[in-house]
Protein backbone atom coordinates (compact mmCIF):
# COMPACT_ATOMS: atom_id res chain seq x y z
CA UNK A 1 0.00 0.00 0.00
CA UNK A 2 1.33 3.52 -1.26
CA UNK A 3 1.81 5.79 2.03
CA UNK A 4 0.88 8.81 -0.07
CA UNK A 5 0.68 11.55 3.26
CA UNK A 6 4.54 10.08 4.59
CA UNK A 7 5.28 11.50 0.66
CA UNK A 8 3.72 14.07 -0.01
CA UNK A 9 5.20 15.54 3.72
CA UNK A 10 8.53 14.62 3.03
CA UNK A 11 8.46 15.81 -0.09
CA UNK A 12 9.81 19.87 -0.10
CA UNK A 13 12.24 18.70 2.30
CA UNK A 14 14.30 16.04 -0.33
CA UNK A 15 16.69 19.57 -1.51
CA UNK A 16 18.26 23.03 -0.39
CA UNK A 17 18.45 26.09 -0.93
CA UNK A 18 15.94 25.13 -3.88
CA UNK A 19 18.42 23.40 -5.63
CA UNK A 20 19.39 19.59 -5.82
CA UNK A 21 21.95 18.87 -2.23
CA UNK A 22 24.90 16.86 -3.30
CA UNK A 23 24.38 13.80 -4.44
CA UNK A 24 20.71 14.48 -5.05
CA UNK A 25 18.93 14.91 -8.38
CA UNK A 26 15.97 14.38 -10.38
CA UNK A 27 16.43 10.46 -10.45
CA UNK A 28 16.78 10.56 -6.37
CA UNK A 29 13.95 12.53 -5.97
CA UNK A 30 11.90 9.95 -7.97
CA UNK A 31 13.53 6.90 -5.91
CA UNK A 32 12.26 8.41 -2.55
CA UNK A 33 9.32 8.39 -3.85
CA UNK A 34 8.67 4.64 -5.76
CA UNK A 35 10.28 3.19 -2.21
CA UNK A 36 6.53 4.33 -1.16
CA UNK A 37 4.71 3.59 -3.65
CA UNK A 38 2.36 0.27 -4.47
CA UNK A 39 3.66 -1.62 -7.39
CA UNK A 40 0.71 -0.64 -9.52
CA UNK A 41 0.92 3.00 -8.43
CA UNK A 42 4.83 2.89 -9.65
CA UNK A 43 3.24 1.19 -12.71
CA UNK A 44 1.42 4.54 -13.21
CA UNK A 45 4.25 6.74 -12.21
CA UNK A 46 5.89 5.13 -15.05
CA UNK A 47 3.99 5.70 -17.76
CA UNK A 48 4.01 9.55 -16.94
CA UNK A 49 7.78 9.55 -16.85
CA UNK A 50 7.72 8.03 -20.34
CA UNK A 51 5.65 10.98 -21.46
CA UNK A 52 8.01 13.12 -20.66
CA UNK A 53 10.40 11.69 -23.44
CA UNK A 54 10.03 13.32 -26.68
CA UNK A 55 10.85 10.23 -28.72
CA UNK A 56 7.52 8.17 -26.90
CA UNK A 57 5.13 11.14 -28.08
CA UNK A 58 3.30 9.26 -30.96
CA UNK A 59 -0.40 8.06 -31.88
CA UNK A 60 0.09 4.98 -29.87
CA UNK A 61 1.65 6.49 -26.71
CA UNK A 62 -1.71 9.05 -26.65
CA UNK A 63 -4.24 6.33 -27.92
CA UNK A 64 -3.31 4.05 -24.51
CA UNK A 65 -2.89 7.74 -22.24
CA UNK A 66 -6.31 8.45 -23.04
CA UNK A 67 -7.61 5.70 -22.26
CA UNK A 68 -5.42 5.43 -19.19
CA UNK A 69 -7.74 3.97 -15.90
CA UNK A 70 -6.08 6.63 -13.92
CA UNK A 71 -8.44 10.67 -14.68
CA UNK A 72 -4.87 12.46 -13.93
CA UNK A 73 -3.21 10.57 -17.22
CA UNK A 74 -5.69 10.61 -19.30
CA UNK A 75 -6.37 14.82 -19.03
CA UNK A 76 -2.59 15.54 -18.58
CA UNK A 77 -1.75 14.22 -21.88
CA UNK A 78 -4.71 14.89 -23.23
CA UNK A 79 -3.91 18.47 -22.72
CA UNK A 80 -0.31 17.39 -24.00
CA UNK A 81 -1.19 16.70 -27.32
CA UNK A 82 -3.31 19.36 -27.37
CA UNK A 83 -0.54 21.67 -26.64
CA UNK A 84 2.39 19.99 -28.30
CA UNK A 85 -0.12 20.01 -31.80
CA UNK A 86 -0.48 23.69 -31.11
CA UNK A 87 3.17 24.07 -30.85
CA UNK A 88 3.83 22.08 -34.30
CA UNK A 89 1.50 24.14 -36.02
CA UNK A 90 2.70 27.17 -35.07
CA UNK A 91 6.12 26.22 -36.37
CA UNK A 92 4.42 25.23 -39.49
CA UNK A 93 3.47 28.86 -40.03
CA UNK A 94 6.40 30.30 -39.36
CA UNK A 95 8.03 28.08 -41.63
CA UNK A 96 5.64 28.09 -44.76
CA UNK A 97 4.86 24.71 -44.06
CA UNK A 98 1.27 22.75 -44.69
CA UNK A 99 -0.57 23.36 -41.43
CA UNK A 100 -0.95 20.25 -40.51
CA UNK A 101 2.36 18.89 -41.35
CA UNK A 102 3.67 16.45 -38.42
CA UNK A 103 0.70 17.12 -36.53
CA UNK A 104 -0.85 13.85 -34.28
CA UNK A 105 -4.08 12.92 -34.91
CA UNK A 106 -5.95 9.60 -33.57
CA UNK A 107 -7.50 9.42 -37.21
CA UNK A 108 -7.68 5.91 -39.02
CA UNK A 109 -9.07 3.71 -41.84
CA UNK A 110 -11.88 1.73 -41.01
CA UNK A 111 -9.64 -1.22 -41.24
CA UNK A 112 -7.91 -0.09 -37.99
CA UNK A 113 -8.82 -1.34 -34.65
CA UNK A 114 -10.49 0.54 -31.53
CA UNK A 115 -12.17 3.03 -34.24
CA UNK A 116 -15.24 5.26 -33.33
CA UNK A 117 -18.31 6.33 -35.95
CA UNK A 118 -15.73 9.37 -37.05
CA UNK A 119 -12.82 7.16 -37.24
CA UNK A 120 -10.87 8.43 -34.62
CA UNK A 121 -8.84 6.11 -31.98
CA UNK A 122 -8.76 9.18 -29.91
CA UNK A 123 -9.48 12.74 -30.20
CA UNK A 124 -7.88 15.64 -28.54
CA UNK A 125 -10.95 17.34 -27.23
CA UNK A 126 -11.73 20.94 -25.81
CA UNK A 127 -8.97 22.92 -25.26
CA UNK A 128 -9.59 25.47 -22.91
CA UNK A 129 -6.15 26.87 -22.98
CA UNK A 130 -5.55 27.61 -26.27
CA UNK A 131 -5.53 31.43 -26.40
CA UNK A 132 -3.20 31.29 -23.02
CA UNK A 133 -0.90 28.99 -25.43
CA UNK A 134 -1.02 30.57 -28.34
CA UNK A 135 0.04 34.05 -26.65
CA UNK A 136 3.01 31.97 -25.41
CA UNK A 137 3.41 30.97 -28.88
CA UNK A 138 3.82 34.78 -30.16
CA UNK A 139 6.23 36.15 -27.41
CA UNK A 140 9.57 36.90 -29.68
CA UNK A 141 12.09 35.96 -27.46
CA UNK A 142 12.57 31.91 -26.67
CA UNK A 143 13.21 31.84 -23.49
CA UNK A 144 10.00 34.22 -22.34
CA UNK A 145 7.90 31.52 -24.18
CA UNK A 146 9.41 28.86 -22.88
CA UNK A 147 8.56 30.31 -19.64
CA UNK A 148 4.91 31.41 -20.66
CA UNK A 149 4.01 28.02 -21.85
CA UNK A 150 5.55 26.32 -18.65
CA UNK A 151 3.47 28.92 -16.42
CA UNK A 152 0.29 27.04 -18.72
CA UNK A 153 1.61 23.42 -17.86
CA UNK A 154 1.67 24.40 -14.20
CA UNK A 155 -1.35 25.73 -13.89
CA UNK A 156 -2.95 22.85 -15.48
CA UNK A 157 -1.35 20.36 -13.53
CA UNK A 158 -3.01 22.81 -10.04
CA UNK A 159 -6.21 22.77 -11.88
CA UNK A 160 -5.65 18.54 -12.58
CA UNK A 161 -4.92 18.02 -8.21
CA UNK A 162 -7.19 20.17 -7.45
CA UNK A 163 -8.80 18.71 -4.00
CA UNK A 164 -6.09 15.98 -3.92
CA UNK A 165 -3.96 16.28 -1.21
CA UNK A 166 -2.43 12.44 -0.08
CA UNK A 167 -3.65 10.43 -3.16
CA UNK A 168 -1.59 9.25 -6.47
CA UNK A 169 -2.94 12.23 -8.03
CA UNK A 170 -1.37 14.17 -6.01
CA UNK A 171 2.27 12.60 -6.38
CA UNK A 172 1.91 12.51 -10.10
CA UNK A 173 1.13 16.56 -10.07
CA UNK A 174 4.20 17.10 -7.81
CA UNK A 175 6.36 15.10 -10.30
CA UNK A 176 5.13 16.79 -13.18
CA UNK A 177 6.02 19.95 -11.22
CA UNK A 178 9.37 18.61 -10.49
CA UNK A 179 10.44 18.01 -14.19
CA UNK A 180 9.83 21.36 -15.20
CA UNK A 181 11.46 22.79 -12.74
CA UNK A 182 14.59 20.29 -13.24
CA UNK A 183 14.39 21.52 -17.01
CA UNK A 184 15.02 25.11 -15.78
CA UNK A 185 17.41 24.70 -13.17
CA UNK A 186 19.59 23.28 -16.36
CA UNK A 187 18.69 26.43 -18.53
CA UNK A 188 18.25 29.11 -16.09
CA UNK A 189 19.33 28.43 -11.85
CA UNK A 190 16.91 31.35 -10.97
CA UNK A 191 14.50 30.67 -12.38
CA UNK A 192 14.56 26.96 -11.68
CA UNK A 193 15.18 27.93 -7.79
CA UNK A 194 12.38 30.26 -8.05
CA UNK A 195 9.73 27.36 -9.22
CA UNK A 196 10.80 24.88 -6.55
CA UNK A 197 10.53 27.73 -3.76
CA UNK A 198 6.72 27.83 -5.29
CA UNK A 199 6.67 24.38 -5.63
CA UNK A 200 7.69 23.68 -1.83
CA UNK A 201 5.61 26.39 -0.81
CA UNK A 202 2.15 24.63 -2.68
CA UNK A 203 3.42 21.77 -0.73
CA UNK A 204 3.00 23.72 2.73
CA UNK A 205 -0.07 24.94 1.79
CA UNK A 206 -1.97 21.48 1.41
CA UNK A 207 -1.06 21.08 5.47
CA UNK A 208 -2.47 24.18 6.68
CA UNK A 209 -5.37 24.59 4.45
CA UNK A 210 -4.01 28.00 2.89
CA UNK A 211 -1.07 29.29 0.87
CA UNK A 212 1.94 28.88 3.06
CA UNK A 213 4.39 32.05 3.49
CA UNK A 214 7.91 32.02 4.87
């Protein structure tokens, strides 16, 4: 059995200084937490971390994470797609190329299994961020949109835990935190540091009911 509130506790307190302590790192943080997890609840832990490889994002890998038994999967990377097919077709525009060049669709043949009336395996669905994304999209410099479309990812992931506070859900939302802000302590310390002080601080705030402040 997963001991989900000895985790979530323990959790803000596995760095310093908002940085990795020596010895520590992305891959330690994730070891504290599997050695108290369930085997199936690692199983799901899993299949997140293997979204978060570029080279596992295709049709297959979003047909079985929609369909995922677990609600926090399935709108995570629904969302994903979403706003990694946003992101491709924004490139195609700036690049004069067809719009929907490279762009992932669940569509099929009606030869193809696990096919609805339209033909879809899967379908991305409302996208409720899209204007937030596309502003991201349109900010000149990289690294401000970079930031600006992280900022999105974040506050989806809130929006995803949203009244889960020692549940799977709520580990899988703190690890999707965690890899963002592992991407930007390698591009940019401060503003890495600055996401895991929120980060920790979120954290806090699921003990005492309100935001925590230092």
């Amino acid at each position: 059995m997963s001991n989900f509130e000895y985790i979530i506790s323990s959790l803000p307190f596995l760095t310093a200084d908002f940085k990795y302590a020596e010895g520590s790192g992305f891959n330690s943080v994730l070891e504290e937490i599997r050695s108290n997890l369930s085997e199936k609840d690692n199983k799901v832990l899993d299949f997140l971390l293997k979204g978060f490889d570029p080279d596992q994002l295709n049709p297959d890998f979003y047909a079985e994470a929609l369909s995922h038994q677990h609600r926090f999967i399935r709108e995570y990377f629904r969302f994903d797609l979403n706003l990694r097919n946003a992101k491709v077709r924004f490139l195609n525009k700036e690049l004069g190329r067809a719009a929907e060049m490279d762009v992932i669709t669940g569509e099929g043949t009606d030869e193809d299994e696990n096919l609805d009336i339209d033909l879809y395996r899967f379908k991305g669905g409302e996208f409720e961020e899209q204007l937030a994304v596309q502003n991201a999209l349109e900010l000149g410099d990289l690294l401000s949109r970079e930031k600006a479309l992280d900022d999105v990812v974040w506050d989806k992931v809130n929006k995803l835990e949203t009244f889960h506070y020692f549940d799977l859900t709520a580990v899988l939302a703190y690890v999707s935190k965690l890899h963002i802000v592992n991407r930007w302590l390698a591009l940019d310390s401060e503003r890495g540091r600055a996401l895991f002080k929120q980060l920790v601080n979120e954290v806090r705030g699921t003990f005492k009911g309100v935001n925590y402040q230092e």
